[in-house]
Protein backbone atom coordinates (compact mmCIF):
# COMPACT_ATOMS: atom_id res chain seq x y z
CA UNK A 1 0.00 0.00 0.00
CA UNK A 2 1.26 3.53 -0.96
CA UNK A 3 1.47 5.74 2.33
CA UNK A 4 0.89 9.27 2.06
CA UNK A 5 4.02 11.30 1.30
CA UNK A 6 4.67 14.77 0.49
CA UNK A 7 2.85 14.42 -3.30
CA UNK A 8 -0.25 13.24 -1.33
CA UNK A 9 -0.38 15.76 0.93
CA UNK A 10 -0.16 18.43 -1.43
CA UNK A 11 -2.78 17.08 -3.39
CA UNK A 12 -5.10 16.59 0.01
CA UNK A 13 -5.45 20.29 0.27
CA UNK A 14 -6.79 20.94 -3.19
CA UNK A 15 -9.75 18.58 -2.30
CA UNK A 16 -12.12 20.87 -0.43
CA UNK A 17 -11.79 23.90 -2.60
CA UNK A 18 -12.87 21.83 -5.48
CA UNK A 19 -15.68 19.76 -4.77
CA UNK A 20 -19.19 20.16 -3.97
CA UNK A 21 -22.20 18.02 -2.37
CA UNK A 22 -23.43 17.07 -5.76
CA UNK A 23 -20.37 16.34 -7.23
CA UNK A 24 -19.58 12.64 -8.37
CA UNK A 25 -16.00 11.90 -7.69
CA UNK A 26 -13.39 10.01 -8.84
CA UNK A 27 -10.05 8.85 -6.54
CA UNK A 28 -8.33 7.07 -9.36
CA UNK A 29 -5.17 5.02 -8.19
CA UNK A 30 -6.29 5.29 -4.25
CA UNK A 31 -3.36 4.24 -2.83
CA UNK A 32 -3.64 4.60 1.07
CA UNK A 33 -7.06 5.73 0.08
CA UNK A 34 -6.87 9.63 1.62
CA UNK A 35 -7.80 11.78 -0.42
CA UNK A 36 -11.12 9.34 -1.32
CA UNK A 37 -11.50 9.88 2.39
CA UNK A 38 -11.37 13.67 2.35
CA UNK A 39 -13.47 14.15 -0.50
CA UNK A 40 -16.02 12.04 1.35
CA UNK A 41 -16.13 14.45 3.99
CA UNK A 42 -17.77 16.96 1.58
CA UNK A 43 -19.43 14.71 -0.83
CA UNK A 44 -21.18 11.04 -0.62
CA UNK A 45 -20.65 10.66 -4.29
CA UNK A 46 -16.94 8.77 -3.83
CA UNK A 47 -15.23 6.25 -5.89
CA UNK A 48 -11.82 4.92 -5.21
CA UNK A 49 -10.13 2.54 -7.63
CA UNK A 50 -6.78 1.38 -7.65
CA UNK A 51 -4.91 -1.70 -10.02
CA UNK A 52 -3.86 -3.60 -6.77
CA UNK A 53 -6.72 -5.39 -6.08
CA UNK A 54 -5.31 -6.68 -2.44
CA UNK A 55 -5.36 -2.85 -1.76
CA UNK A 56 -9.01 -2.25 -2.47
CA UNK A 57 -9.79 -5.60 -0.05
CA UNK A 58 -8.08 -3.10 3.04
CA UNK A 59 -9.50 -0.30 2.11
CA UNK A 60 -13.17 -1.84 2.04
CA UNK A 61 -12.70 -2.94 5.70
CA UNK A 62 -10.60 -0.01 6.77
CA UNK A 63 -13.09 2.51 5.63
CA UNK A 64 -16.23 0.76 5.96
CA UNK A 65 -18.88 2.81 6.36
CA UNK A 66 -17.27 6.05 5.67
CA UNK A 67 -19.16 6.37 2.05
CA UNK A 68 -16.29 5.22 -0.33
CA UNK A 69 -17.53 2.79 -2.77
CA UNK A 70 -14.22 1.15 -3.77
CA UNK A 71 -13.33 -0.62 -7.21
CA UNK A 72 -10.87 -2.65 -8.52
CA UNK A 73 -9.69 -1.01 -11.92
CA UNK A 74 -6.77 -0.42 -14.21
CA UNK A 75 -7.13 3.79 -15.23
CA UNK A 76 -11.05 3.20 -16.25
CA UNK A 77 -11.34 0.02 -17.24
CA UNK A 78 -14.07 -1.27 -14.74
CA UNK A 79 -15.63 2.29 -13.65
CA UNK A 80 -18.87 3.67 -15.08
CA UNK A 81 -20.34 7.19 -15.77
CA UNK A 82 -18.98 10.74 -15.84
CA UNK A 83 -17.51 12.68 -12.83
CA UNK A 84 -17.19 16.21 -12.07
CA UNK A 85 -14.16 16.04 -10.15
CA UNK A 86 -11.50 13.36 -10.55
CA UNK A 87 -8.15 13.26 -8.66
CA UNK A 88 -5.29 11.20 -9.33
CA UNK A 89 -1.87 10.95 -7.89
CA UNK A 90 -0.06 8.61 -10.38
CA UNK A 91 2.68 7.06 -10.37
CA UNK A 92 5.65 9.70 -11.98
CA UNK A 93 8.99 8.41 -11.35
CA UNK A 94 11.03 7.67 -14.29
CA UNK A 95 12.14 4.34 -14.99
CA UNK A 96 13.13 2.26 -18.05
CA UNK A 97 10.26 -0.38 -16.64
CA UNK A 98 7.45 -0.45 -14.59
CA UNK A 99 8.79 -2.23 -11.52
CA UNK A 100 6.89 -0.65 -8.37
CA UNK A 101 3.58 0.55 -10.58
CA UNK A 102 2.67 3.00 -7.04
CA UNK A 103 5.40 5.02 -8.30
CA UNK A 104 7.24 3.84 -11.57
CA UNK A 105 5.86 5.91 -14.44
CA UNK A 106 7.68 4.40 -17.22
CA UNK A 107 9.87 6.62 -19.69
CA UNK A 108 9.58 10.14 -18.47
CA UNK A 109 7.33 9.06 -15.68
CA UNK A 110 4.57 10.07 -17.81
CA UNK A 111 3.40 6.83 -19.65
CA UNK A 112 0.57 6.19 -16.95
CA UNK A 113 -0.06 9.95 -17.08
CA UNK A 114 -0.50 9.62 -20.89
CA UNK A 115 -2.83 6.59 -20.58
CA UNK A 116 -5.08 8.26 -18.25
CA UNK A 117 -5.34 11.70 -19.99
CA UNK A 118 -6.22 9.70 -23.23
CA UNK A 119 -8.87 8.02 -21.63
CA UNK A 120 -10.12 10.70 -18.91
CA UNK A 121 -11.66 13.17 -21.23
CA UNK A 122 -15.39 10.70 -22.13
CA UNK A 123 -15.00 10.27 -18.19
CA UNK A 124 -15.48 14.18 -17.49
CA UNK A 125 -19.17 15.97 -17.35
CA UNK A 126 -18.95 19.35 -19.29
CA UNK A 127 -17.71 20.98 -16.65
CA UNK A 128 -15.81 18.76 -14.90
CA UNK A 129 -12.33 19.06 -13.54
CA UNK A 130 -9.00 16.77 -12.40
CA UNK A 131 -6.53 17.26 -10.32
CA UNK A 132 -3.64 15.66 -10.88
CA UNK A 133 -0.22 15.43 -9.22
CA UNK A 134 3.13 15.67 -11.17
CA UNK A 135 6.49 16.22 -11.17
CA UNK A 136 9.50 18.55 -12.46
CA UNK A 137 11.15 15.40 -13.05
CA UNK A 138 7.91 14.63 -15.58
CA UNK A 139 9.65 16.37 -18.80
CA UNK A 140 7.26 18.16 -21.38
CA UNK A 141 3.98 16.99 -19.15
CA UNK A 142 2.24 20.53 -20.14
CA UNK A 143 2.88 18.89 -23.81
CA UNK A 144 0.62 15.79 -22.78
CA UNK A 145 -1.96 18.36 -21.93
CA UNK A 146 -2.19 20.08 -24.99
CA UNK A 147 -1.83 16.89 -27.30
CA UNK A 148 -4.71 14.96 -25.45
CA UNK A 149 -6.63 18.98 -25.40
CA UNK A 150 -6.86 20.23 -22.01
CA UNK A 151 -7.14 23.56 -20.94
CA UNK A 152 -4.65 23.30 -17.59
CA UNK A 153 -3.69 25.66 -14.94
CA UNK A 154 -0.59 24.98 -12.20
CA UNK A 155 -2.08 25.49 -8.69
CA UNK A 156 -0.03 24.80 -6.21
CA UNK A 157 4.14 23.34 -6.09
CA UNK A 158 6.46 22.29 -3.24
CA UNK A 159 10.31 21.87 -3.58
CA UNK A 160 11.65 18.48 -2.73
CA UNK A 161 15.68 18.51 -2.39
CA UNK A 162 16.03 16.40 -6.03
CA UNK A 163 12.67 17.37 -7.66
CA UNK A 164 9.68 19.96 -7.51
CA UNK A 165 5.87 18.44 -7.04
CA UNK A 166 3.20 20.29 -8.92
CA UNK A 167 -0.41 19.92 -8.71
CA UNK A 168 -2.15 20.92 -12.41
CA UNK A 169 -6.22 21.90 -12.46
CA UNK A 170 -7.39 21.15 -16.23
CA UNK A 171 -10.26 20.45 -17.83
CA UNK A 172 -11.43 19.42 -21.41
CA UNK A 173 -10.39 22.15 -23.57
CA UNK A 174 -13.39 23.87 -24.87
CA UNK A 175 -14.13 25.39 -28.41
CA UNK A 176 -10.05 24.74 -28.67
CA UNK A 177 -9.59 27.98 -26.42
CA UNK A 178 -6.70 27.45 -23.43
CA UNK A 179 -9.28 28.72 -20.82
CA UNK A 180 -6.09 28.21 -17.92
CA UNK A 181 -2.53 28.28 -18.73
C-alpha cells in the first residue's frame, strides 16, 4: 500500500476547494485511500479505484462505512459514468520499466499519465475538472496536456531537495480555447 508522502499531501489540500455536495468523484489510483476519504467528507458521491486489487480488499474494511464505494480497476477500465471532479496521484517516477507501478511511471514518468489523460476526457461531465499530481522530473507533461486537449492551470508546487511536485487543475479544452494556462 502507498502511504501518504509529500505528493499526497499536497494534493489533500486541493480537495475541499474543489468539490461540492453534488459532485460525483473520482479517486483514481487510491493508494492509502486519503484523499477518497477527504473528499467524502464533503461529498457522498466517492469512488476509489486502484490496479492492486489486495489494496481495495483493506480499504473496504478499513473505511467501511465512511461512504467510499471502492473498485478494482486499471485507469477506467471497470468504472462507469462521468464525474465532475477526478483526482489522481499517479505514479511519476522515471524508470526504463514499470517495476513498483505505485510510483514507476515508465519513460519520463509520464506513460501512466498519458494513458489516463487519453482516456479521462469521455469520463469528465462538461464541466468537470481533475486534479492531478506531477512532477519537475515529468519532462514536457504541459505537452501531454495540450496533445490529449486540455485547458490546464498549475495550482499549487512544493520543492523536494532532487525534484519539484506540482499539482495541475485542467479540464477538457473547450471550443479549442486554453481557458487556464
Amino acid at each position: 500500500m502507498y502511504e501518504p508522502r509529500e505528493d499526497s499531501l499536497l494534493l489533500l489540500k486541493h480537495i475541499s476547494e474543489n468539490i461540492k455536495p453534488t459532485y460525483r468523484v473520482l479517486d483514481m489510483g487510491t493508494g492509502s485511500g486519503i484523499l477518497a476519504l477527504e473528499a467524502a467528507k464533503y461529498n457522498k458521491q466517492v469512488i476509489a479505484s486502484d490496479v492492486d486489487n489486495e489494496i481495495i480488499k483493506k480499504l473496504k474494511e478499513k473505511f467501511k462505512g465512511r461512504g467510499i464505494k471502492f473498485v478494482h480497476s486499471d485507469l477506467f477500465s471497470n468504472i462507469k459514468g462521468k464525474f465532475d471532479l477526478i483526482v489522481f496521484n499517479p505514479p511519476y517516477l522515471p524508470s526504463k520499466e514499470i517495476t513498483h507501478r505505485e510510483i514507476d511511471g515508465g519513460k519520463n514518468g509520464t506513460q501512466i499519465i498519458e494513458k489516463f489523460l487519453a482516456q479521462a476526457h469521455g469520463r469528465l461531465k462538461k464541466e468537470g475538472r481533475i486534479l492531478l499530481l506531477c512532477s519537475s522530473l515529468n519532462k514536457n507533461i504541459e505537452n501531454l496536456f495540450k496533445r490529449y486537449k486540455y485547458s490546464y492551470k498549475r495550482i499549487d508546487q512544493t520543492p523536494l531537495f532532487f525534484e519539484k511536485l506540482f499539482v495541475y487543475e485542467f479540464k477538457k479544452e473547450q471550443n479549442f480555447a486554453w481557458l487556464f494556462q
